[in-house]
C-alpha atoms as a PDB file:
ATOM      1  CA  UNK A   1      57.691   9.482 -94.619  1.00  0.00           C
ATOM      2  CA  UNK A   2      57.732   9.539 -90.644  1.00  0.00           C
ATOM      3  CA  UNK A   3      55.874   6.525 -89.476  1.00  0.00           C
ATOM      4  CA  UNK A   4      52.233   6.530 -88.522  1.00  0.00           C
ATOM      5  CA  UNK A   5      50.398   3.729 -86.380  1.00  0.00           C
ATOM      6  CA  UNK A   6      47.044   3.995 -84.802  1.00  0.00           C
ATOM      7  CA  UNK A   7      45.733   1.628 -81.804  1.00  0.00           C
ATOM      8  CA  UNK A   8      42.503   0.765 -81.709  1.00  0.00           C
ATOM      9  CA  UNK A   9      40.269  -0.378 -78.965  1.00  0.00           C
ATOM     10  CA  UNK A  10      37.105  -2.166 -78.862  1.00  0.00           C
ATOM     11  CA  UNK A  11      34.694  -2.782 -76.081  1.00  0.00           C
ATOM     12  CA  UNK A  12      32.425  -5.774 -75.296  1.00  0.00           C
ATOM     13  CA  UNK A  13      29.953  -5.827 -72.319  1.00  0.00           C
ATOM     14  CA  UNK A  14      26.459  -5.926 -71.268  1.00  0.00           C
ATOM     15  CA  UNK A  15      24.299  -3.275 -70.769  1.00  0.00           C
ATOM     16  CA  UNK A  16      20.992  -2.914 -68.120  1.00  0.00           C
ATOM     17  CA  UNK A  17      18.309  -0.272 -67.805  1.00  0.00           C
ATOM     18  CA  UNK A  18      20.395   2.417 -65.866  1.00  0.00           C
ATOM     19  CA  UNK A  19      21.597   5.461 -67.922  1.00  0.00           C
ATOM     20  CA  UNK A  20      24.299   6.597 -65.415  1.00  0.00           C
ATOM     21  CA  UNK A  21      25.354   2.897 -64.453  1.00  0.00           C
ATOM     22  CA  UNK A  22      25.744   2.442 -68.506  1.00  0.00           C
ATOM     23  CA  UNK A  23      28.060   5.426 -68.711  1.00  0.00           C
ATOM     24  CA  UNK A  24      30.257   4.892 -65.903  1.00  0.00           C
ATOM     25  CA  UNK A  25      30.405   1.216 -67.180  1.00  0.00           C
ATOM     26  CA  UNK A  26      31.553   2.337 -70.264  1.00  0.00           C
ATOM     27  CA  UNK A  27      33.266   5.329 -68.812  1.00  0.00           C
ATOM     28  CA  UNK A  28      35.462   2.451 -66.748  1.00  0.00           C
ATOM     29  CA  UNK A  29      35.962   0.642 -69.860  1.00  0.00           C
ATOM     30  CA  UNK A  30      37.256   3.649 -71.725  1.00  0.00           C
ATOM     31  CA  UNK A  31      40.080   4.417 -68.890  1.00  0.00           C
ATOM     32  CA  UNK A  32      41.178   0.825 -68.639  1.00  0.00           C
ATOM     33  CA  UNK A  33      41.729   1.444 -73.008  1.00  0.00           C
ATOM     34  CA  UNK A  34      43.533   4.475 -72.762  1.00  0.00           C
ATOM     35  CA  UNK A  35      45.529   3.152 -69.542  1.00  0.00           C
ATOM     36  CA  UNK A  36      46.749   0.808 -72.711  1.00  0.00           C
ATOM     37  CA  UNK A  37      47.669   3.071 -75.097  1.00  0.00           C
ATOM     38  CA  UNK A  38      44.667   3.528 -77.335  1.00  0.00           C
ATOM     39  CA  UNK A  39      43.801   6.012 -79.436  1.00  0.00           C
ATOM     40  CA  UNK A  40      40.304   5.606 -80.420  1.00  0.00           C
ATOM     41  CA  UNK A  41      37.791   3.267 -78.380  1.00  0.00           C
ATOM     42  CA  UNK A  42      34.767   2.015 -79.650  1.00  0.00           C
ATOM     43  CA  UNK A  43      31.979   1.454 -77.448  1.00  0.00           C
ATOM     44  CA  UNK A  44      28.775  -0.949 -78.864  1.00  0.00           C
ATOM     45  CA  UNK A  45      25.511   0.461 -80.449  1.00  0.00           C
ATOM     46  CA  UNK A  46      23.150   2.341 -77.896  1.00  0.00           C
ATOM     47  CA  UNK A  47      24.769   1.788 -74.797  1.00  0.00           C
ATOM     48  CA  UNK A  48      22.930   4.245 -72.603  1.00  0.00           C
ATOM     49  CA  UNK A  49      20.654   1.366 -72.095  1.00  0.00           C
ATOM     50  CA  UNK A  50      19.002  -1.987 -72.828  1.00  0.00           C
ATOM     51  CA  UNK A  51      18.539  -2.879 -77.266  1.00  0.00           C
ATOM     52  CA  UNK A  52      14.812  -1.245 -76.590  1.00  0.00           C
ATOM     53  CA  UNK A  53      13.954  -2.003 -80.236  1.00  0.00           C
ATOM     54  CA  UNK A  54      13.145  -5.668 -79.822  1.00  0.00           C
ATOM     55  CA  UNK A  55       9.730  -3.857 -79.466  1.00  0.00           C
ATOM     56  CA  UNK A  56       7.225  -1.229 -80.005  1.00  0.00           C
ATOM     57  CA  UNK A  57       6.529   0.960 -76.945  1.00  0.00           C
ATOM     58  CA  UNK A  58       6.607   5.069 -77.682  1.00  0.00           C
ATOM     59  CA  UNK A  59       8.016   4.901 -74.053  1.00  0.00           C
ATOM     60  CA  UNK A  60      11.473   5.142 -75.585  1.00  0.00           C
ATOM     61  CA  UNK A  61      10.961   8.011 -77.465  1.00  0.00           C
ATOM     62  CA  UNK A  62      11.739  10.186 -74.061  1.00  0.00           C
ATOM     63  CA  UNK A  63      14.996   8.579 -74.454  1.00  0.00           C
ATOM     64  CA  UNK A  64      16.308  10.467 -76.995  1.00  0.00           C
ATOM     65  CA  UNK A  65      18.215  13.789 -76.823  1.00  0.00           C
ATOM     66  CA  UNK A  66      19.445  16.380 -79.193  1.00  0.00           C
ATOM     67  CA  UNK A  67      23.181  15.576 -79.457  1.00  0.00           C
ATOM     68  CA  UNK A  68      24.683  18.924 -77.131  1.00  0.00           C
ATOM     69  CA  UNK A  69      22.422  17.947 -74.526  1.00  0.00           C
ATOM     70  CA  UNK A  70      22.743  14.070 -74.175  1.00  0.00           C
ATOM     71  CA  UNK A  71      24.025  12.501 -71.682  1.00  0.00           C
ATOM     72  CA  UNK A  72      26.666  10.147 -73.317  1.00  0.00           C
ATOM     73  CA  UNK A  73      27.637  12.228 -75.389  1.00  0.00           C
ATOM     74  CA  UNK A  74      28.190  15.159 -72.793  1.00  0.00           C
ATOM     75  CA  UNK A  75      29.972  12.332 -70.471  1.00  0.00           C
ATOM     76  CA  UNK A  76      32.013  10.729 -72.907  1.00  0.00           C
ATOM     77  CA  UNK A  77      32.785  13.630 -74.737  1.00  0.00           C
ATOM     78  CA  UNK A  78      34.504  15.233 -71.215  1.00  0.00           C
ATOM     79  CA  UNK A  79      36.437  11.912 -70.936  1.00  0.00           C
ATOM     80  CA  UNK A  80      37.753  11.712 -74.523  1.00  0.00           C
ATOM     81  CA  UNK A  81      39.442  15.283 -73.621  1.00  0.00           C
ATOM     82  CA  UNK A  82      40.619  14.132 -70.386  1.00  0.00           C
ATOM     83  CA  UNK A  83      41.774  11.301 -71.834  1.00  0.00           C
ATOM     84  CA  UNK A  84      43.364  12.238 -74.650  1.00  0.00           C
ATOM     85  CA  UNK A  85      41.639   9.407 -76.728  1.00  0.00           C
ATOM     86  CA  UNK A  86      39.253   9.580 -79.648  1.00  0.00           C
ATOM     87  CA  UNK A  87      35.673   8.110 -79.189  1.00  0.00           C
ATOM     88  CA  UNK A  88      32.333   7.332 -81.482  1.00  0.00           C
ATOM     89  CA  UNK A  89      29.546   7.528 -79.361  1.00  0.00           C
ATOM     90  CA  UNK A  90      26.469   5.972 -79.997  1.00  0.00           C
ATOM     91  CA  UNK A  91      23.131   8.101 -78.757  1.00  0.00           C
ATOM     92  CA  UNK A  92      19.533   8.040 -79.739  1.00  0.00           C
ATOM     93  CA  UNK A  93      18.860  11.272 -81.246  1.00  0.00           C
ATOM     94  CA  UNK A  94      16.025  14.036 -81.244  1.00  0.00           C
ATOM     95  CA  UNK A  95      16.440  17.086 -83.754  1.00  0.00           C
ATOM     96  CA  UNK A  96      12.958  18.675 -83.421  1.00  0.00           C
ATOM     97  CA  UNK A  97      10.243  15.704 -84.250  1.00  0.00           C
ATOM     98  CA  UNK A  98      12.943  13.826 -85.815  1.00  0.00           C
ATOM     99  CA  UNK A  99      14.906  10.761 -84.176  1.00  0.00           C
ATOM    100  CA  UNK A 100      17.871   8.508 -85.435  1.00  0.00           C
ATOM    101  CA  UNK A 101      20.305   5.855 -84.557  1.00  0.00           C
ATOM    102  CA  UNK A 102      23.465   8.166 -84.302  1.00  0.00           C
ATOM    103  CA  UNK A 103      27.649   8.706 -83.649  1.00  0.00           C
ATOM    104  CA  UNK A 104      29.122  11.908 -82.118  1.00  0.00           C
ATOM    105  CA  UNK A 105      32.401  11.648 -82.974  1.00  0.00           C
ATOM    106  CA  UNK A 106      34.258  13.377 -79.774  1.00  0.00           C
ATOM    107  CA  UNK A 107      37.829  14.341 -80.727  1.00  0.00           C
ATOM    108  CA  UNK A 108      40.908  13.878 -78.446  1.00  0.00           C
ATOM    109  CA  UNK A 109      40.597  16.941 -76.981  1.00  0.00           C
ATOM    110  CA  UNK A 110      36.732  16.383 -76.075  1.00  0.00           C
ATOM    111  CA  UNK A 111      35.627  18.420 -79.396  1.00  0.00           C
ATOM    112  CA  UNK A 112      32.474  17.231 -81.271  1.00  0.00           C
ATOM    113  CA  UNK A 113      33.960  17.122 -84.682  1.00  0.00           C
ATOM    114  CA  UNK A 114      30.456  16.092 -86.242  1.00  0.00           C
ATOM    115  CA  UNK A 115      27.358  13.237 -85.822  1.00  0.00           C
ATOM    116  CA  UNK A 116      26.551  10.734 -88.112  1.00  0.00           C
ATOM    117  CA  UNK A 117      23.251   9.180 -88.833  1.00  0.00           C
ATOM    118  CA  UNK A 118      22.701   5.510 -89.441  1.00  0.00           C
ATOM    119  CA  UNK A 119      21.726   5.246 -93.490  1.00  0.00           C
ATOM    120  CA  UNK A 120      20.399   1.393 -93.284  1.00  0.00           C
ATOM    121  CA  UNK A 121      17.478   0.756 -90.851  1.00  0.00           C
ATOM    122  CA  UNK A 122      16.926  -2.485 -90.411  1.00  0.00           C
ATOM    123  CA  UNK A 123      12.998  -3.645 -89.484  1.00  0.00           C
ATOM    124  CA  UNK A 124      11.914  -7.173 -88.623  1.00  0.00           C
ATOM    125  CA  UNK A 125      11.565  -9.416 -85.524  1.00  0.00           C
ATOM    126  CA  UNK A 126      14.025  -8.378 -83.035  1.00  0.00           C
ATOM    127  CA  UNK A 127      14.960  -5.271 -84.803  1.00  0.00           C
ATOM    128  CA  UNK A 128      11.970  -2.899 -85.318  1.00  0.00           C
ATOM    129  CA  UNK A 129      13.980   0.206 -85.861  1.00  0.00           C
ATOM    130  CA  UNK A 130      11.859   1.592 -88.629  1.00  0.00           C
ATOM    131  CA  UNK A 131       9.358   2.561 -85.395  1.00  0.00           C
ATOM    132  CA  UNK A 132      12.270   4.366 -84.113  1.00  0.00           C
ATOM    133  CA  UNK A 133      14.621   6.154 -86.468  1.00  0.00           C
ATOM    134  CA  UNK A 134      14.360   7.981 -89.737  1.00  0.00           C
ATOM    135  CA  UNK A 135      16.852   6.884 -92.501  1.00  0.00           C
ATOM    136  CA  UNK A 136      19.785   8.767 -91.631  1.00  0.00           C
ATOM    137  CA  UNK A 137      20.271  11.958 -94.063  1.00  0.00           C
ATOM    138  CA  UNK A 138      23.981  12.956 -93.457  1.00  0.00           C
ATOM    139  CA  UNK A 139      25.320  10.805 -95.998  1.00  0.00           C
ATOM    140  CA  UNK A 140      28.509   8.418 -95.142  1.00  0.00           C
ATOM    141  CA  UNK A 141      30.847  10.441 -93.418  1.00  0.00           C
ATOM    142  CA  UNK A 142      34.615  10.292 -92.164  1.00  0.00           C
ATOM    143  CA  UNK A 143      36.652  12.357 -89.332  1.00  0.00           C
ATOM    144  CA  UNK A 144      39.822  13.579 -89.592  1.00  0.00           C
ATOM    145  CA  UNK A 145      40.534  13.446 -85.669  1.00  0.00           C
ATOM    146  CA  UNK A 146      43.942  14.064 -83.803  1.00  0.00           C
ATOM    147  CA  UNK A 147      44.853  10.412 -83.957  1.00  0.00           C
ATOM    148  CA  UNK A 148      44.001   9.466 -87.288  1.00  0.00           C
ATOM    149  CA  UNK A 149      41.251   9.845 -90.291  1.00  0.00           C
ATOM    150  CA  UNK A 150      37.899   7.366 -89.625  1.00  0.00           C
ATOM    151  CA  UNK A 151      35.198   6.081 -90.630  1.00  0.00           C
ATOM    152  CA  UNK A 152      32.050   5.201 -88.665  1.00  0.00           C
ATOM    153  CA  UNK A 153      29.594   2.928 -89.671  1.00  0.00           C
ATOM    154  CA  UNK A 154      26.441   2.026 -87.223  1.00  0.00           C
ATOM    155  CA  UNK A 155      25.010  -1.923 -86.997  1.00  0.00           C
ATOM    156  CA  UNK A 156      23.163  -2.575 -89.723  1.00  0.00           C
ATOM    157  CA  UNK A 157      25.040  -0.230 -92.152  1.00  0.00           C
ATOM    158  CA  UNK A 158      27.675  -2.999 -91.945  1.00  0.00           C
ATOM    159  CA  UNK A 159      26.355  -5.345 -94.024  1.00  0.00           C
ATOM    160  CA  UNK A 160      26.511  -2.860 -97.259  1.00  0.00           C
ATOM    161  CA  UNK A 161      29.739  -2.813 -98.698  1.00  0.00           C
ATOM    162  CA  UNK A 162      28.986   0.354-100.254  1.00  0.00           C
ATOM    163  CA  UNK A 163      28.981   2.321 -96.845  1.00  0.00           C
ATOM    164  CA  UNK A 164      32.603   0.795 -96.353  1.00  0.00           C
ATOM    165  CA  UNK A 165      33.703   1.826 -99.968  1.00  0.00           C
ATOM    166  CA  UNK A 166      32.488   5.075 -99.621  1.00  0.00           C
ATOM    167  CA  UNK A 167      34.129   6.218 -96.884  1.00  0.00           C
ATOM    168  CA  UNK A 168      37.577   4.390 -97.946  1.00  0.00           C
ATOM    169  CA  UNK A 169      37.221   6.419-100.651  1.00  0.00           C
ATOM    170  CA  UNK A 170      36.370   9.175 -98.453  1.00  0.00           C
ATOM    171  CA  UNK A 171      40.022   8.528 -97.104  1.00  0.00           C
ATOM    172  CA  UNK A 172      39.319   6.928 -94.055  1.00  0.00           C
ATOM    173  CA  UNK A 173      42.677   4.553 -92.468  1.00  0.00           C
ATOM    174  CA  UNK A 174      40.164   2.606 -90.392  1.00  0.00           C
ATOM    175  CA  UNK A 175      36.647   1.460 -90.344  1.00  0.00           C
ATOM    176  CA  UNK A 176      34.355   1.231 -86.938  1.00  0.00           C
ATOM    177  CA  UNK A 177      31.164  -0.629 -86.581  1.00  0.00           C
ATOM    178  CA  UNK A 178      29.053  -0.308 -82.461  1.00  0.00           C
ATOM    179  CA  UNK A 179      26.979  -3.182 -82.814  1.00  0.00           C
ATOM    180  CA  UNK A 180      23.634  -4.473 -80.820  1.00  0.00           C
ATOM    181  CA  UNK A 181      22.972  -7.715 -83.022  1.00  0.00           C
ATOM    182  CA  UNK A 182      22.253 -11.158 -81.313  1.00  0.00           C
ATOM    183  CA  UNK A 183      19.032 -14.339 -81.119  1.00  0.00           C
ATOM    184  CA  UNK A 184      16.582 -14.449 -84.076  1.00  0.00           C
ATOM    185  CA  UNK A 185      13.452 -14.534 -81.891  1.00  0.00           C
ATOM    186  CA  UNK A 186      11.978 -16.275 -85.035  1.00  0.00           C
ATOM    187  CA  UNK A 187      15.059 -18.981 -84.390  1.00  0.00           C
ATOM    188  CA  UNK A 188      16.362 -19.038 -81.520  1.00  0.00           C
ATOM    189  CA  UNK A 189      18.753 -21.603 -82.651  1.00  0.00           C
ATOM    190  CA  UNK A 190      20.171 -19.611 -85.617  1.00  0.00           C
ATOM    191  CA  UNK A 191      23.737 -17.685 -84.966  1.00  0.00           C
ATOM    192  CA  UNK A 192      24.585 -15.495 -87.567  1.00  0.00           C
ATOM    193  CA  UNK A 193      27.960 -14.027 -85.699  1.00  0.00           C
ATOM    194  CA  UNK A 194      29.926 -15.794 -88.428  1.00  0.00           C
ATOM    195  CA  UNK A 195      28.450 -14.118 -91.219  1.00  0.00           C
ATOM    196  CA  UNK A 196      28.442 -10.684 -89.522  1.00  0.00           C
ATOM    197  CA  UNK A 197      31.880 -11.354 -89.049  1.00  0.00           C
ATOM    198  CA  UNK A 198      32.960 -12.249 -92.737  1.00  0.00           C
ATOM    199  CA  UNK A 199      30.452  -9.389 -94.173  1.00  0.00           C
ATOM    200  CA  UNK A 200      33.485  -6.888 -92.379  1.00  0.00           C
ATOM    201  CA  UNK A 201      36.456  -8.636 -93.390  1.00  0.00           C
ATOM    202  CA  UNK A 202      35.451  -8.937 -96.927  1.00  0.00           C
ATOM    203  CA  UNK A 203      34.955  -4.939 -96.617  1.00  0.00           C
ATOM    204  CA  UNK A 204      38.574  -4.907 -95.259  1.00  0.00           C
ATOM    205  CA  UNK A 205      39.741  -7.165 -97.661  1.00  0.00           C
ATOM    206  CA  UNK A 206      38.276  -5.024-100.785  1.00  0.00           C
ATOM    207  CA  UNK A 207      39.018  -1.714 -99.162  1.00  0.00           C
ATOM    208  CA  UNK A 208      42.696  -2.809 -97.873  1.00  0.00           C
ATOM    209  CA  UNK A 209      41.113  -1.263 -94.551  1.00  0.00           C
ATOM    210  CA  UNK A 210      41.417  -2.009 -90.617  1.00  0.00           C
ATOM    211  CA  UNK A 211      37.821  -2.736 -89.058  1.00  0.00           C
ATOM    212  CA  UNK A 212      36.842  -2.597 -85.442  1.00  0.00           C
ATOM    213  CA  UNK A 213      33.656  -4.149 -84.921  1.00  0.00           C
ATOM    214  CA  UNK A 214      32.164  -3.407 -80.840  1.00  0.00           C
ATOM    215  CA  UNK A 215      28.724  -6.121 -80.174  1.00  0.00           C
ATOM    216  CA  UNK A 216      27.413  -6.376 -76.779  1.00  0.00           C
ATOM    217  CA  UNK A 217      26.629  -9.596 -74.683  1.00  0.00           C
ATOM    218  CA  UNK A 218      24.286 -10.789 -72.563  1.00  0.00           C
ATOM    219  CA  UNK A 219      20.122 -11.729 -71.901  1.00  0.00           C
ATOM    220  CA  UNK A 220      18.101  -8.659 -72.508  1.00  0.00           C
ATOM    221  CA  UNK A 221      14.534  -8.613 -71.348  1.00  0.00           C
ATOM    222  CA  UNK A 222      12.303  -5.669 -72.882  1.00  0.00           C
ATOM    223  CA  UNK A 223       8.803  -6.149 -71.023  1.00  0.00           C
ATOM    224  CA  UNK A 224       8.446  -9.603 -71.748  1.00  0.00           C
ATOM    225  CA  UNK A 225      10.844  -9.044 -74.973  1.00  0.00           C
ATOM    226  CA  UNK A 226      14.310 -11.209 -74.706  1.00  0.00           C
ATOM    227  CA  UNK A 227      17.195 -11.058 -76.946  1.00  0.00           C
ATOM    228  CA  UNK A 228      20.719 -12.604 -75.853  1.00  0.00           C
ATOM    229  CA  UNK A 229      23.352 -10.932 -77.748  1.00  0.00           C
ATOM    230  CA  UNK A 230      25.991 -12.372 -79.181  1.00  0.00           C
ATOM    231  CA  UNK A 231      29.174 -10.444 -78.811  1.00  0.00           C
ATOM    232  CA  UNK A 232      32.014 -11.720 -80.541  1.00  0.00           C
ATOM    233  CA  UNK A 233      33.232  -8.393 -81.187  1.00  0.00           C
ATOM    234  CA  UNK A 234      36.983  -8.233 -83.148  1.00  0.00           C
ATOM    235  CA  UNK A 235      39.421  -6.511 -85.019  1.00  0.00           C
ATOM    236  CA  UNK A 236      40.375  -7.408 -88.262  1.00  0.00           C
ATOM    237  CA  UNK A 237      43.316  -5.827 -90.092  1.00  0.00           C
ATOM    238  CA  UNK A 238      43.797  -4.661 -93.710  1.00  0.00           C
ATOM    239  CA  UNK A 239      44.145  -8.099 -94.753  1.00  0.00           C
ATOM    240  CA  UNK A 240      40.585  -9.594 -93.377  1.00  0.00           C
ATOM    241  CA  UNK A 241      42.570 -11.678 -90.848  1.00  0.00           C
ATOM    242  CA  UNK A 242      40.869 -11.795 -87.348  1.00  0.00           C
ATOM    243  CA  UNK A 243      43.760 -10.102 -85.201  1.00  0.00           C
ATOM    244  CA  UNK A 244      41.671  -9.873 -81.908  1.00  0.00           C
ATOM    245  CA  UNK A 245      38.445 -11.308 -81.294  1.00  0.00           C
ATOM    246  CA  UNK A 246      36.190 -12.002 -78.618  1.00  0.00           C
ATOM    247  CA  UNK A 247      33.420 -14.830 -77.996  1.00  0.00           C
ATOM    248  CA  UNK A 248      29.985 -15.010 -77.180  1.00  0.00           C
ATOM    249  CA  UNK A 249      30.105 -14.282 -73.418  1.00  0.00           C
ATOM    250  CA  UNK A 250      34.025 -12.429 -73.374  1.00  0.00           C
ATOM    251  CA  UNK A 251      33.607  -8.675 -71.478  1.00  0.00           C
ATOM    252  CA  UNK A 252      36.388  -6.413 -71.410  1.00  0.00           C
ATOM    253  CA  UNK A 253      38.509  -4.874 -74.635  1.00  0.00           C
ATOM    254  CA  UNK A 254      40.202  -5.511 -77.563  1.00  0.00           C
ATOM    255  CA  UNK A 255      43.263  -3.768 -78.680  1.00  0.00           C
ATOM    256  CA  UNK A 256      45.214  -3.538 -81.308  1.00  0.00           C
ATOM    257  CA  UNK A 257      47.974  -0.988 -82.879  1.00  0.00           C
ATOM    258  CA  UNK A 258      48.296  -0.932 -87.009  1.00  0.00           C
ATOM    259  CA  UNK A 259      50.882   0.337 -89.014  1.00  0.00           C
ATOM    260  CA  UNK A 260      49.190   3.039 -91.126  1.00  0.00           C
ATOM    261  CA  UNK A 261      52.207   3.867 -93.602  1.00  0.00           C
ATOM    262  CA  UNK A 262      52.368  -0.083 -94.571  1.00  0.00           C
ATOM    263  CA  UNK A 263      48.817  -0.270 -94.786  1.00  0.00           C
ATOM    264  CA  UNK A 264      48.462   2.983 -96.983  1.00  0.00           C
ATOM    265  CA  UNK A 265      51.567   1.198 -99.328  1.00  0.00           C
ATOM    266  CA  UNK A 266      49.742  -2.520 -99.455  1.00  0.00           C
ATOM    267  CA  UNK A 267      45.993  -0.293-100.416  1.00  0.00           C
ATOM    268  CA  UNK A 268      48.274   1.132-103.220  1.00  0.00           C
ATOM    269  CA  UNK A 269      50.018  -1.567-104.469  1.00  0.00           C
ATOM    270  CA  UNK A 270      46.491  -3.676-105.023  1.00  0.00           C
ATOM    271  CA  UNK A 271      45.033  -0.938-107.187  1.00  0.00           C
ATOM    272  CA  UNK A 272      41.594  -1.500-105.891  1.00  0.00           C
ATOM    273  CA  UNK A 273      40.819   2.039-106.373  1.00  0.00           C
ATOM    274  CA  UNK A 274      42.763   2.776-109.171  1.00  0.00           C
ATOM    275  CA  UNK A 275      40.700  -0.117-110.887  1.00  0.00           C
ATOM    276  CA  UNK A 276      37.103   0.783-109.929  1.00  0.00           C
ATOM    277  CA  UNK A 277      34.807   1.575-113.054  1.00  0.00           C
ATOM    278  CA  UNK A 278      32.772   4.799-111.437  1.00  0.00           C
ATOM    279  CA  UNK A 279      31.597   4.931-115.491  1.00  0.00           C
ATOM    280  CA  UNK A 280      29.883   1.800-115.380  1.00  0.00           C
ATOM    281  CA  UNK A 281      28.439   1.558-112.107  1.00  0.00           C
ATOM    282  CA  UNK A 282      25.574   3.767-112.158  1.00  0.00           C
ATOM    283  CA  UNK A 283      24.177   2.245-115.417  1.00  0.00           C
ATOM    284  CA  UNK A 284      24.046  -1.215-112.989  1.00  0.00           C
ATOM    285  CA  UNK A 285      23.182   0.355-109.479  1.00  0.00           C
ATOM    286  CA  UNK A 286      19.212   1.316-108.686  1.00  0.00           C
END
């Protein structure tokens, strides 16, 4: 078998209230990723603007765009082709009255192979998506892109570890989580970045999976609204083990190439999937 590698890219920044500025930020950070040899770069959750779910203003609604007529997607979309690099971008979506939290996945030659909608919608102080989005209804979903098969997860969908399951059984060689998590405006003292972190590595340790996790940094203030982000964005390999990783106030990118042939080998040697008890599990799972 020829050898196979993938590199991954992941990028960590803050993000203000101007659409264009957001995309050319991005748009920068994307270059500087490909100028280093990656293949697919993740940008964080929503980035066309500030987290605008801290709150409840129907404002935000005339934010969202039907996926061939937003303008990430149409930006980032051009770039991945340019580029030659494979990109999930994050968009707030409007099909008809509907909205979600939602990944275009543009292709390496700037071809939308496909859009997933975020399943788990998380609601609570902070995080009031339920006003927002409907429960995505695509279903967990994987790409089989020009530089390798994915996965794509969205924020909150992270936590479950049967979104990462699924699509490893789906066949996807790497898993990729854009992120907008930070403060507990109920706590302002609590930091939870540790167990977001170990959440993803135990879904690459039981899935024998890469993840690339993208958060963004920085004070946010939504009318009155604040939430400082957290970042700490990373990479973990097959393994769990950290192999890039930022902190709380790093901006730039995280890279990292894996060896997919030794990775596919180490999955099969474990026998995680040739052990799991499909019989059984519905009786137990409501």
């Amino acid at each position: 078998m020829a050898p196979r590698s993938i590199t991954v890219a992941a990028i960590q920044t803050s993000y203000g209230h101007d659409l264009a500025a957001n995309i050319a930020k991005t748009s920068s950070f994307v270059r500087e990723a490909a100028r280093g040899g990656a293949d697919v770069v993740l940008p964080s959750e929503l980035f066309q603007g500030i987290y605008f779910c801290t709150r409840q203003d129907p404002k935000w609604f005339e934010t969202a765009f039907p996926v061939d007529e937003h303008p990430c997607v149409l930006a980032l979309r051009k770039l991945a082709g340019e580029l030659g690099v494979v990109i999930p971008i994050s968009f707030f979506e409007k099909d008809g009255p509907r909205y979600y939290n939602s990944v275009a996945i543009a292709d390496a030659d700037g071809a939308l192979l496909g859009v997933y909608r975020k399943s788990h919608i998380p609601d609570g102080p902070g995080y009031q998506e339920k006003y927002y989005f409907r429960p995505g209804d695509t279903g967990f979903k994987t790409w089989k892109t020009k530089r390798g098969h994915i996965g794509v997860g969205i924020c909150w969908d992270q936590w479950y570890p049967e979104t990462a399951r699924a699509m490893a059984v789906e066949g996807a060689e790497v898993l990729f989580y854009p992120t907008a998590i930070g403060s507990e405006p109920y706590d302002t003292a609590l930091d939870t970045h540790l167990q977001w972190q170990r959440a993803m590595q135990g879904h690459a340790v039981s899935n024998a999976v890469p993840i690339v996790a993208a958060n963004r940094i920085g004070l946010e203030d939504n009318e009155g609204v604040r939430q400082k982000f957290y970042g700490h964005s990373f990479i973990a390999d097959h393994r769990g083990e950290l192999v890039e990783r930022f902190g709380a106030a790093d901006e730039g990118i995280l890279t990292h190439t894996f060896d997919l042939g030794l990775i596919e080998s180490y999955r099969a040697d474990w026998g995680f999937f040739r052990d799991r008890r499909t019989d059984l599990y519905a009786k137990s799972i409501i």
